[in-house]
Structures are given as C-alpha cells and as structure tokens.
C-alpha atoms as a PDB file:
ATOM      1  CA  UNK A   1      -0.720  25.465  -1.102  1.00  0.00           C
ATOM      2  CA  UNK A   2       0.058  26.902  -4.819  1.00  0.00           C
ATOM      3  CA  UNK A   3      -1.136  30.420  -2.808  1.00  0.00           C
ATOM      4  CA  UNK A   4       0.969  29.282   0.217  1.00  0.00           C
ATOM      5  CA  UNK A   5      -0.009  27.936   3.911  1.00  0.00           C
ATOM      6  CA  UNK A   6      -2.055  30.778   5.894  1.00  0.00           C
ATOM      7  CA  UNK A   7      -2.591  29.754   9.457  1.00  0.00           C
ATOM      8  CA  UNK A   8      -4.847  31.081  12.801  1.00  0.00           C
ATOM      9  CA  UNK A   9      -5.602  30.963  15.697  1.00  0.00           C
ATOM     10  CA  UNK A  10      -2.785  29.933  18.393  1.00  0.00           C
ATOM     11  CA  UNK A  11      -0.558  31.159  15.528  1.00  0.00           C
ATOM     12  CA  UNK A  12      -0.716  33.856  12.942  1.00  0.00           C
ATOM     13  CA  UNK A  13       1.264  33.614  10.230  1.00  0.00           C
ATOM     14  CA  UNK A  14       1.056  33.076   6.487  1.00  0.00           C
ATOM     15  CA  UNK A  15       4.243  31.277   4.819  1.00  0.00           C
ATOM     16  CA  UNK A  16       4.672  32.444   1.157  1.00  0.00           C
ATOM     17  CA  UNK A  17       4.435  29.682  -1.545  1.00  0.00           C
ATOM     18  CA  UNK A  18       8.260  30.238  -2.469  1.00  0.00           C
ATOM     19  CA  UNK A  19       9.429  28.964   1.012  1.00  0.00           C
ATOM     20  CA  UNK A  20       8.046  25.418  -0.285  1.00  0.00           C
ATOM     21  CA  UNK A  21       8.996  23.146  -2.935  1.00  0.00           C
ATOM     22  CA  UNK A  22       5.824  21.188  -4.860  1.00  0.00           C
ATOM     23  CA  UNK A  23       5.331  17.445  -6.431  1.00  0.00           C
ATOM     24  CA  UNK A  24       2.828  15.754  -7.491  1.00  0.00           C
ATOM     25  CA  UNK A  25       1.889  12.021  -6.678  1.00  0.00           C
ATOM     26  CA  UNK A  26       0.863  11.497 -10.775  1.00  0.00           C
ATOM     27  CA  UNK A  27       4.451  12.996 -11.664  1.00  0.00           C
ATOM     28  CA  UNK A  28       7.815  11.581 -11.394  1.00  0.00           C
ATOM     29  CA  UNK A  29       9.688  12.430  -8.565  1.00  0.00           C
ATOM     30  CA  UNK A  30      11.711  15.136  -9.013  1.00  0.00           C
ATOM     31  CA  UNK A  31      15.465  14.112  -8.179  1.00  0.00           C
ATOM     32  CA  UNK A  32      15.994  17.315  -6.401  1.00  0.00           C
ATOM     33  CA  UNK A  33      13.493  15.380  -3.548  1.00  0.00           C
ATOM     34  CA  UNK A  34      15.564  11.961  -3.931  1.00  0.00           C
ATOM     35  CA  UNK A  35      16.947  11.136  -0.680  1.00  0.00           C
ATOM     36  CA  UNK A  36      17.754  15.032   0.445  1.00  0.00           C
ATOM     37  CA  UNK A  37      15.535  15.093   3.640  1.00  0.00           C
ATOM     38  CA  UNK A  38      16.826  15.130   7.357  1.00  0.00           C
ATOM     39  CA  UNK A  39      13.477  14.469   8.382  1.00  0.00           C
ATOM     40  CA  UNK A  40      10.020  13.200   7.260  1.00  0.00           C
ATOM     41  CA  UNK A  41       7.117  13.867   8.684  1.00  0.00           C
ATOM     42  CA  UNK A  42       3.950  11.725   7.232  1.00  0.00           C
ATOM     43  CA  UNK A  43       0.872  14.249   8.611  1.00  0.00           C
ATOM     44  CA  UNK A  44      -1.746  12.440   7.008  1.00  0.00           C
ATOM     45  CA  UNK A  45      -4.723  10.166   7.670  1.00  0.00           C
ATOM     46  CA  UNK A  46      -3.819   6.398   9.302  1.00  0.00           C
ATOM     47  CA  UNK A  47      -4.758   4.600   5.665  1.00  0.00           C
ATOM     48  CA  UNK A  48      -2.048   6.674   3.612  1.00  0.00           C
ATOM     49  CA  UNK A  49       0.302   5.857   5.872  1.00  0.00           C
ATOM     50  CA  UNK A  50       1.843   2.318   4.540  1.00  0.00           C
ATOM     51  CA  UNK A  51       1.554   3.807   0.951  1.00  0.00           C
ATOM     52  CA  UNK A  52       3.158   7.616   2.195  1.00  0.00           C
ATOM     53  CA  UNK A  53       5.903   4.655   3.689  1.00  0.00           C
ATOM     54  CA  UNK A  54       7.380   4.036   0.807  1.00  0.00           C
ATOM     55  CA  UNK A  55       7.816   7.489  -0.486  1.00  0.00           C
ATOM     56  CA  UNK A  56       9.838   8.817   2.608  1.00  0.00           C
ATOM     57  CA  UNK A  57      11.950   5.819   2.077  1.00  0.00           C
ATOM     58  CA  UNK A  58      12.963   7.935  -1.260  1.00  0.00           C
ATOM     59  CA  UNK A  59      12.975  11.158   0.208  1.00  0.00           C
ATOM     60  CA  UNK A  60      15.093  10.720   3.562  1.00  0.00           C
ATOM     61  CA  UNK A  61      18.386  10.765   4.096  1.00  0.00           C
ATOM     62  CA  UNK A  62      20.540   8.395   5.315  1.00  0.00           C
ATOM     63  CA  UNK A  63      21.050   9.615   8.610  1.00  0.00           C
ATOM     64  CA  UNK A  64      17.675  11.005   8.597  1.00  0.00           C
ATOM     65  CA  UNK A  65      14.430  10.628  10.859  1.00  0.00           C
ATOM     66  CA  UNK A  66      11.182   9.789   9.565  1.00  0.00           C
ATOM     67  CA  UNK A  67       7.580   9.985  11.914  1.00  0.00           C
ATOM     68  CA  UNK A  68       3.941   9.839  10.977  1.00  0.00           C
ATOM     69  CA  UNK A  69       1.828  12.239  13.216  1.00  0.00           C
ATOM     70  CA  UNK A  70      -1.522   9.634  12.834  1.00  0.00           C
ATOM     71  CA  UNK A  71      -3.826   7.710  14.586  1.00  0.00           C
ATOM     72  CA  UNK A  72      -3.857   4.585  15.458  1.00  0.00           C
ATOM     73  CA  UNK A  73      -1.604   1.463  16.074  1.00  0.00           C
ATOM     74  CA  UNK A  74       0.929  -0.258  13.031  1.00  0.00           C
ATOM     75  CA  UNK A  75       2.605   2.854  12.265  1.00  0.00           C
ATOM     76  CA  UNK A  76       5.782   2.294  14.097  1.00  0.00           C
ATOM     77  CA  UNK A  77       6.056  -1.195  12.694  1.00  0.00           C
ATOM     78  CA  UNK A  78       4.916   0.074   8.832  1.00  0.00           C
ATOM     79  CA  UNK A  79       7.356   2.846   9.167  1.00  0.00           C
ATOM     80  CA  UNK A  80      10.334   0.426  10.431  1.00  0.00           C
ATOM     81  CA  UNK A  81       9.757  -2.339   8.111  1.00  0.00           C
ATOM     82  CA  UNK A  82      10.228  -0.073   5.185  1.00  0.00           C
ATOM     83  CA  UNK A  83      13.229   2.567   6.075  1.00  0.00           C
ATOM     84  CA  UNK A  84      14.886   0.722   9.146  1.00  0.00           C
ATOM     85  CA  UNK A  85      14.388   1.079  12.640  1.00  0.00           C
ATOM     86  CA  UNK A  86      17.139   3.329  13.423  1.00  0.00           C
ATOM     87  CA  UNK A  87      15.531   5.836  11.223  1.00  0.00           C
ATOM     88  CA  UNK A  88      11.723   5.700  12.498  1.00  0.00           C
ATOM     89  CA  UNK A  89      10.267   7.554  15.384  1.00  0.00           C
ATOM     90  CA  UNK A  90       7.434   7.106  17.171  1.00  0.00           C
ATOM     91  CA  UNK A  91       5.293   9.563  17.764  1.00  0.00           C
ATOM     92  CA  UNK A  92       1.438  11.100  18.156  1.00  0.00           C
ATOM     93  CA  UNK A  93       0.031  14.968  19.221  1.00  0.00           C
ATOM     94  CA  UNK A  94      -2.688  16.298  20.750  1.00  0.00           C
ATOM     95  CA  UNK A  95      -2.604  19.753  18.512  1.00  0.00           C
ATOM     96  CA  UNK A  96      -5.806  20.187  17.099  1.00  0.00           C
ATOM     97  CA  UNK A  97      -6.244  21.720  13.778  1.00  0.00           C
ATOM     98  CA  UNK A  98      -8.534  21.762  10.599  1.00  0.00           C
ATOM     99  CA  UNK A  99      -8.315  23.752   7.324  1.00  0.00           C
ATOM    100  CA  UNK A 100     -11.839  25.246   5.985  1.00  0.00           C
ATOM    101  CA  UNK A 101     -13.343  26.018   2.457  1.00  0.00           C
ATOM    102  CA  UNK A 102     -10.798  29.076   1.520  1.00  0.00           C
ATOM    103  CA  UNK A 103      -7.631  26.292   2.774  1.00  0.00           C
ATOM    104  CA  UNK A 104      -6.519  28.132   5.928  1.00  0.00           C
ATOM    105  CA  UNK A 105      -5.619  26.456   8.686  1.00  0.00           C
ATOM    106  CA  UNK A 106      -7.313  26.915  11.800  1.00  0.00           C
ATOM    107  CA  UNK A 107      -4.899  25.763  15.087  1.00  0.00           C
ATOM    108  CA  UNK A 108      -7.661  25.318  17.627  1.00  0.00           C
ATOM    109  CA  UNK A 109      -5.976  23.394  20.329  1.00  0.00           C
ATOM    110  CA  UNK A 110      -2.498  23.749  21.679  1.00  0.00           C
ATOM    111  CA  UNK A 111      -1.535  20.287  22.600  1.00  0.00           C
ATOM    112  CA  UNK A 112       1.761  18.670  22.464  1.00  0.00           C
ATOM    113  CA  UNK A 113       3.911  16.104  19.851  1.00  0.00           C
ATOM    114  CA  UNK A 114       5.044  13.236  21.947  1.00  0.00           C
ATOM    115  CA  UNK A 115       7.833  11.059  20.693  1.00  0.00           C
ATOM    116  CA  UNK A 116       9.892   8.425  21.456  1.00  0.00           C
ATOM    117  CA  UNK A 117      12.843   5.866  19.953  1.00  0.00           C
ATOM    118  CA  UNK A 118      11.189   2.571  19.476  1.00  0.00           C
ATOM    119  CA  UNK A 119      13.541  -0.503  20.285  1.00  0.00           C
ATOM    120  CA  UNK A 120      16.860  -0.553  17.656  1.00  0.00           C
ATOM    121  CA  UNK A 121      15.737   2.758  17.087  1.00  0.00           C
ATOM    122  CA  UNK A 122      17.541   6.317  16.934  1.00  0.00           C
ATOM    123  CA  UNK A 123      20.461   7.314  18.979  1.00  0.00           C
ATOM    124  CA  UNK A 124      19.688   9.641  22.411  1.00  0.00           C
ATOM    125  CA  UNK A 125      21.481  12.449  20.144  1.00  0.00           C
ATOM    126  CA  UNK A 126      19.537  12.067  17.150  1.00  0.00           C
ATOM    127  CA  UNK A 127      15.914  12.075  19.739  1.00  0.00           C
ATOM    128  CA  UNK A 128      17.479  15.187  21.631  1.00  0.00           C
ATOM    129  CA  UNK A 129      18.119  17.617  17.715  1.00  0.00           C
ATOM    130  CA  UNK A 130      14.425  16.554  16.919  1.00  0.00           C
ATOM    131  CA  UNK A 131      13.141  17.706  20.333  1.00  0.00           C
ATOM    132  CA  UNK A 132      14.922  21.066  19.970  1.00  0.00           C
ATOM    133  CA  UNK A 133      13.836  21.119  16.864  1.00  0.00           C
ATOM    134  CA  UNK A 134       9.815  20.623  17.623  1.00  0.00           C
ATOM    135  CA  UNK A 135      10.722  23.094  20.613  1.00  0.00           C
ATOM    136  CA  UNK A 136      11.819  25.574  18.178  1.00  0.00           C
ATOM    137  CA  UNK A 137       8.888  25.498  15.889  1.00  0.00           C
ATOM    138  CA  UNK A 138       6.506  25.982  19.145  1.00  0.00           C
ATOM    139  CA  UNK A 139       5.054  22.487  19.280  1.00  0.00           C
ATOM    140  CA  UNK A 140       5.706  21.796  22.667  1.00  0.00           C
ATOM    141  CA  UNK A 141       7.680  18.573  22.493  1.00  0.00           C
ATOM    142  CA  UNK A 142       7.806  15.659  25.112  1.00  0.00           C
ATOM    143  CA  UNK A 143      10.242  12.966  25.029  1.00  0.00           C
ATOM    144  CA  UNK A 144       8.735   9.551  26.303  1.00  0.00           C
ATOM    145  CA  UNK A 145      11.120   6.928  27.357  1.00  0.00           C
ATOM    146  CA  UNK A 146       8.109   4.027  26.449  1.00  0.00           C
ATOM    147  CA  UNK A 147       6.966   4.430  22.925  1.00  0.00           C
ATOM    148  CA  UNK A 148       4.634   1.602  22.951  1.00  0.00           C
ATOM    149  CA  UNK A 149       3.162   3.108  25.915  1.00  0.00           C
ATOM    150  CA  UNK A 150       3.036   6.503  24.672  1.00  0.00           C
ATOM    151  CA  UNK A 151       1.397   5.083  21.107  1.00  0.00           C
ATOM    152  CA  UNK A 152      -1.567   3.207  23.272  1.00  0.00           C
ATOM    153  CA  UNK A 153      -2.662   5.664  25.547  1.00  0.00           C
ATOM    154  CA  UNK A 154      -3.318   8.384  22.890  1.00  0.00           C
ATOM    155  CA  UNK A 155      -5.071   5.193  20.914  1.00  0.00           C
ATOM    156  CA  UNK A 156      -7.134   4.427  23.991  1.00  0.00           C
ATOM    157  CA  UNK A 157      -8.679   8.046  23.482  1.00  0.00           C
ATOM    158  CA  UNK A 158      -9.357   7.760  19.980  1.00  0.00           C
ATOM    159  CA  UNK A 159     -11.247   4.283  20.473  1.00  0.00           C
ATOM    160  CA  UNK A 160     -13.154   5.553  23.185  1.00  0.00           C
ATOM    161  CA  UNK A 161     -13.991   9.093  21.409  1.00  0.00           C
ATOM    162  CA  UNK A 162     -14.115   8.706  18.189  1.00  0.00           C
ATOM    163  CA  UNK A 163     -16.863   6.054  17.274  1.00  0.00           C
ATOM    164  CA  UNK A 164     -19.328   7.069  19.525  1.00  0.00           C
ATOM    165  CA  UNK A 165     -19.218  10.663  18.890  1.00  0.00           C
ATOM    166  CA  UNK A 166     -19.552   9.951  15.207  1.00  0.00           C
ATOM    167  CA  UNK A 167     -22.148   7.163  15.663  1.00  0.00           C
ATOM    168  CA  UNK A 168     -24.507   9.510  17.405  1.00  0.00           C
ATOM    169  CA  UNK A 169     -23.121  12.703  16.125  1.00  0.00           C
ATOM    170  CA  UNK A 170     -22.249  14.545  19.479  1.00  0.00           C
ATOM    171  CA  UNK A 171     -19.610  16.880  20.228  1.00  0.00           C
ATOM    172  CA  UNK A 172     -17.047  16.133  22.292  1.00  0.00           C
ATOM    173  CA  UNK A 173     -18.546  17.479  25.528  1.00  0.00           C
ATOM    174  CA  UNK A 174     -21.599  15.606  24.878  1.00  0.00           C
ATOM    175  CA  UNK A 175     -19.884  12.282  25.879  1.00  0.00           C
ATOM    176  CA  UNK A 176     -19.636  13.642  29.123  1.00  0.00           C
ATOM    177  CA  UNK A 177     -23.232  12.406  30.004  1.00  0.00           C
ATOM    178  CA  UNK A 178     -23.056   9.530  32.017  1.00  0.00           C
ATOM    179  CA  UNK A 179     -24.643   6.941  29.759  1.00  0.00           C
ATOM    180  CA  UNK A 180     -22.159   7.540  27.152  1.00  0.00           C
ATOM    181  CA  UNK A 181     -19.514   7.765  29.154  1.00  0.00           C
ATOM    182  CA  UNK A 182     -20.146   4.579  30.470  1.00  0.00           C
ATOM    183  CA  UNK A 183     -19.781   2.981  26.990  1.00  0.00           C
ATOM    184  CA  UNK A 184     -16.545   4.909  26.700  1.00  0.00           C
ATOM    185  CA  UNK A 185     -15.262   2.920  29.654  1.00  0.00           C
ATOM    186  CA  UNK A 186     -16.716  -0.438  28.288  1.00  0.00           C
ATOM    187  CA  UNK A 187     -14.377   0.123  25.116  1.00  0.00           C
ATOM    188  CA  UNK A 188     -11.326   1.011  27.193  1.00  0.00           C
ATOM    189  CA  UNK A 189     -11.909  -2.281  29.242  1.00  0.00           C
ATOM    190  CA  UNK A 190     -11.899  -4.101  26.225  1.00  0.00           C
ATOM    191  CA  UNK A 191      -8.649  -2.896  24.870  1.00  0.00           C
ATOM    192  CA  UNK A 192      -7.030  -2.616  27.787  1.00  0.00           C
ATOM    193  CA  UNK A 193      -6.796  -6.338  27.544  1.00  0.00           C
ATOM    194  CA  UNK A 194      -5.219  -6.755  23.938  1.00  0.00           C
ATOM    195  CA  UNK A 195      -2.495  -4.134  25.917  1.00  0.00           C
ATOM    196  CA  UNK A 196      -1.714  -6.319  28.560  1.00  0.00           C
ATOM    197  CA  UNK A 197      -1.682  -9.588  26.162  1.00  0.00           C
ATOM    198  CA  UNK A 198       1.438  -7.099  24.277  1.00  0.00           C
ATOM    199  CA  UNK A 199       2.956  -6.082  27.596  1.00  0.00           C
ATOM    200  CA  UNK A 200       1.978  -2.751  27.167  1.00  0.00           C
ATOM    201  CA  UNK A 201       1.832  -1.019  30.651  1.00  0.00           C
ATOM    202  CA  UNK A 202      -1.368   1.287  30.417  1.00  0.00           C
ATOM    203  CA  UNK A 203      -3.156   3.542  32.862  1.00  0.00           C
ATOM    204  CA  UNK A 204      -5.407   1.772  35.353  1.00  0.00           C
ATOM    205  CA  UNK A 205      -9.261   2.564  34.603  1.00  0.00           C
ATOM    206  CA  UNK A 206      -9.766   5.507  37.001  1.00  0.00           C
ATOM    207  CA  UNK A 207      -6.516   6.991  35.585  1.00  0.00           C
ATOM    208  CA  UNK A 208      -7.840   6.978  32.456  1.00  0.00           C
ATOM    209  CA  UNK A 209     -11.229   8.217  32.893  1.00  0.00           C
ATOM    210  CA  UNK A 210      -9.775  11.283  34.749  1.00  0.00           C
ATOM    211  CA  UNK A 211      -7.949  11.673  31.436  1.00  0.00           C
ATOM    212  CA  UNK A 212     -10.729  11.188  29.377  1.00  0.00           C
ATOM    213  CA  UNK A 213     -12.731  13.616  31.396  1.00  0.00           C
ATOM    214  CA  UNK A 214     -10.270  16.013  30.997  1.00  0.00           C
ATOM    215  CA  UNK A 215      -9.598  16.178  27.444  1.00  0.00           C
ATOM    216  CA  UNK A 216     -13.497  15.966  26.815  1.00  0.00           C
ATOM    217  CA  UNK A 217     -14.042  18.814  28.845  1.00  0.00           C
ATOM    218  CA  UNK A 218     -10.811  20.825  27.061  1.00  0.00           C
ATOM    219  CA  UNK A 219     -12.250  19.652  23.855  1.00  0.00           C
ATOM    220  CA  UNK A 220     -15.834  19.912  24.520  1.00  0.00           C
ATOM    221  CA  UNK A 221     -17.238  22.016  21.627  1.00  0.00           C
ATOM    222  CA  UNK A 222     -14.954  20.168  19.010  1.00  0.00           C
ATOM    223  CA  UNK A 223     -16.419  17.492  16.719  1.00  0.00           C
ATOM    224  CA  UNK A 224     -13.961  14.703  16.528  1.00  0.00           C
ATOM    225  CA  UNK A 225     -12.078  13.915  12.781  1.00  0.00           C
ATOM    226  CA  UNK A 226     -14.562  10.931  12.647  1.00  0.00           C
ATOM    227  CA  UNK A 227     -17.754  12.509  12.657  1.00  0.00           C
ATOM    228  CA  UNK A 228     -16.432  14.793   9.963  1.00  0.00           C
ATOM    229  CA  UNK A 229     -14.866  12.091   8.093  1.00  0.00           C
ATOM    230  CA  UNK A 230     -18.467  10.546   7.751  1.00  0.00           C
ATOM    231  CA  UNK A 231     -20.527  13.461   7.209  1.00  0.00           C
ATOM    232  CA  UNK A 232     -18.082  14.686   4.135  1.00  0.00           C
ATOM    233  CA  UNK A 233     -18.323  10.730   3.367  1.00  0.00           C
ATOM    234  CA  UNK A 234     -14.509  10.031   3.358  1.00  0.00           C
ATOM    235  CA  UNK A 235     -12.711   7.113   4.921  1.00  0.00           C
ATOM    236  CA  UNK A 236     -12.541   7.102   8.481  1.00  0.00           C
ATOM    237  CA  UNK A 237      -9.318   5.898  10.309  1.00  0.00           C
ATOM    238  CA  UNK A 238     -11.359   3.231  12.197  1.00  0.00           C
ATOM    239  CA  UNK A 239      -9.588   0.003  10.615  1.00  0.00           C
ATOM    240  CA  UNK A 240      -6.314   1.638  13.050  1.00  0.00           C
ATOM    241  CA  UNK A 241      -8.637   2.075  15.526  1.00  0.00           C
ATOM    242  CA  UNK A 242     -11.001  -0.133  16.819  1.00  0.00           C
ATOM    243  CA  UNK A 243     -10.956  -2.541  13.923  1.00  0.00           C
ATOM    244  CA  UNK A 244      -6.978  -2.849  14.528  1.00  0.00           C
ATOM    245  CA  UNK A 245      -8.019  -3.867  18.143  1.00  0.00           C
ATOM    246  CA  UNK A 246     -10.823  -6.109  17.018  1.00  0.00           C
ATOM    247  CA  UNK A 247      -8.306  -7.933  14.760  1.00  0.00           C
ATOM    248  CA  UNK A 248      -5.448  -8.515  17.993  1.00  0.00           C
ATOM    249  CA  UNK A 249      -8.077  -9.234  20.281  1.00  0.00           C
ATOM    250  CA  UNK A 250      -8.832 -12.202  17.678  1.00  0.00           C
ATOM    251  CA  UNK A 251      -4.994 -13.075  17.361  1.00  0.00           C
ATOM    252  CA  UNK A 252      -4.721 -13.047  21.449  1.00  0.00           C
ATOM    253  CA  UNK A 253      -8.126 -15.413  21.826  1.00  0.00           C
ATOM    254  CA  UNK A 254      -9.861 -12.272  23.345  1.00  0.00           C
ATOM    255  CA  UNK A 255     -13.275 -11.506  22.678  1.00  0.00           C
ATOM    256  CA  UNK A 256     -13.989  -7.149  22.161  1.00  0.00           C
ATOM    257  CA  UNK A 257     -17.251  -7.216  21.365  1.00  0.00           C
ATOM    258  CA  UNK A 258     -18.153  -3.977  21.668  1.00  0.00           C
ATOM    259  CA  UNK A 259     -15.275  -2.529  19.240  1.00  0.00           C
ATOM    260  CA  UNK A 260     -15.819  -5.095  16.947  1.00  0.00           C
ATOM    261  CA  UNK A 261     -19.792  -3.625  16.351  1.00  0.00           C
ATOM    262  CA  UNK A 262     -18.921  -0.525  16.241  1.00  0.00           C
ATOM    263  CA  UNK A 263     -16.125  -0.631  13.500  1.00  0.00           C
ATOM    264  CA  UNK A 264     -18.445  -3.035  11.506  1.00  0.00           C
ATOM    265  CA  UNK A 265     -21.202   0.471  11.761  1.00  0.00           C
ATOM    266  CA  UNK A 266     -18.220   3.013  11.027  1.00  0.00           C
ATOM    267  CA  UNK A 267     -17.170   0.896   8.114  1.00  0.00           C
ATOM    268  CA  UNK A 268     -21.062   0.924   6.875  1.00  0.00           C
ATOM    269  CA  UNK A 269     -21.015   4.340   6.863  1.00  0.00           C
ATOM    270  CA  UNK A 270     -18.142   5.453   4.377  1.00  0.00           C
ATOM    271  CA  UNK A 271     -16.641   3.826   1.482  1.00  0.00           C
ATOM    272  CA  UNK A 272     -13.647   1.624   1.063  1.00  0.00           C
END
C-alpha cells in the first residue's frame, strides 16, 4: 500500500499512494479519520470483524453507512449492536480476488456485491446513493429486499465449499464428483434446518444444488480462501461458518452432525 494499490485482471489500473490516506492499528488515531467517513466498508476476514466494529464506529459519520464484505453469519447483528441499525448494511459478494507475493491484486472473478437494509435499518434513499455508488465503481450492485435471506444463501455456499475443499485439498471443480458432492448436500440439509428454526426462507435443495453446480463449475480451477488459509497456516473463517451453525443448531435442539466434525478438523488445523 505505501507503493500504492496495483490491480489485474477484470481491471487494470494502479491507484497512486497519494490518493490514500494511512494509519496504523499500534498508533493513535489520527483525528483527521475521527468520524469523517460517509461510508465504511470492513473488507476483511469474518474474525476481525467484531474488533474492525468498533473502529468504524469512530470513523463514520453520523449519517453514514457502514458494511463488512465477509463471510459468514453475526455480522449484521455485530455491526448493529455497535453503530446502530440505521447505519449498518447488510451485505456479501461473489467478486473473487487475491493479492500475490509482489502485493498486486489479482480480480479473478467478476461477481456481484449484494446488499440490503436489515430491519430499523437505512432509509430507501440512503440504499439507492450506495447502489449508484457500487454501480459507479463497476461492482455490479444488487439490491435485495430480504437481507437475512440474501446473508444465508451466500453462507450456504461457503459451508458446503469451503471445508471440504480444504479438508481434502481439491479445487473447486473437484467437488463436482459425485461422492463429494453428495456430502455437500448432506451439509446444506443440515443447515437448512437452523434456517427454517430463524424463519429464514432459503432455496429448496434442488435449487440450491443447481446453484452450487453452477458456481463450482464458474469457479472450478479456484482454490477456495480456506484451503489457503490452512496451507499458509492462518485462521480460517470456519467459527462463522460451520461452527456458527453448529452452535444455533445447539440453541434450536437440532443435531448437525456433520458441520459440527468438520469445524472441530478445520479448527485442528490452524491456530487460535
């Protein structure tokens, strides 16, 4: 970043370092950063997200909009317990990017940024600037009317992707094979029960595994953020993942066996 933000493929572009302004988490805030934000985006991995919380609370305004672009489920509710409901937006994106050794970033899949005012949330007006916004900056926006809904079915495809692939280290594609695949299913199953138990309305199975199929076969030679979180031996995102659905399943009286064996093997394999 101190050289600037250099990114390829679906876009070209390298931003000079004097468009940005820079901080650092062992400093002092500067004030120039003290509530002077319209909007906040948290683009970082699920666990930094209750502790990234509390720092948009000092950087957004107070008409501002705040949004963390992360898997999992308890965002909305971390993000709204700390700034205020009318200021937090749900939201989750099927871009895929990753930045190698020399720090470029490499925009490998055009996907889209959903979002969506959660219940007391931001005004129709406030939703339609941020849309024009994302549309502006070529993100390909979509405005969901359900963002409980929205949150969950982009959940159900990390649950179902994620563990596996990085259990057994296969690519995307690879989960196409029918034995895996099957297992896929078996995980959806399970949380599609902890859904209902929320009143979250979710894609019937054979919905859903037309969606999987699709984005495994759009994704196919891509290794998934969890495999790569384990093999670099970082912290994976699986306690907003499976875990989290292991842990409501428990609170509901359901039993989610399967997800609740493979987060206790995920957590096994990186450190706390």
């Amino acid at each position: 970043m101190l050289q600037g933000l250099e990114v390829r493929g679906h876009l070209n572009a390298i931003v000079p370092a004097n468009r940005f302004h820079f901080t650092a988490e062992e400093l002092e805030l500067p004030e120039l950063f003290e509530f002077g934000s319209d909007l906040v985006i948290l683009a970082c991995k699920a666990h930094e997200v209750a502790h990234l919380a509390t720092l948009a609370s000092r950087l957004v305004t107070e008409g501002g909009l705040v949004l963390a672009l992360s898997n999992g489920l308890g965002h909305v509710e971390t993000l709204s317990q700390c700034i205020g409901p009318k200021r937090t937006v749900a939201a989750t994106t099927t871009h895929g990017a990753y930045r190698d050794e020399s720090g470029a970033v490499t925009w490998v899949g055009k996907g889209v940024v959903s979002l969506a005012s959660i219940p007391l949330g931001p005004a129709s007006e406030a939703m339609g600037e941020l849309v024009r916004l994302f549309e502006s900056s070529g993100l390909d926006p979509v405005l969901c009317l359900d963002a409980m809904q929205m949150i969950w079915e982009k959940v159900l495809l990390n649950i179902t992707i994620n563990p596996l692939a990085a259990l057994a280290g296969l690519k995307n594609g690879e989960l196409l094979e029918s034995n895996v695949l099957d297992g896929c299913l078996m995980l959806y199953r399970e949380a599609k029960q902890v859904a209902e138990m929320e009143r979250v309305n979710l894609l019937d199975e054979a919905e859903f595994e037309q969606l999987l199929r699709t984005v495994l076969q759009a994704t196919a030679g891509n290794s998934c953020s969890m495999l790569e979180d384990i093999k670099a031996g970082r912290v994976t995102e699986i306690s907003s993942l499976n875990r989290e659905i292991a842990n409501r399943a428990e609170q509901h009286g359901l039993s989610v066996p399967l997800n609740e064996v493979l987060s206790s093997l995920i957590e096994a394999c990186h450190p706390f």
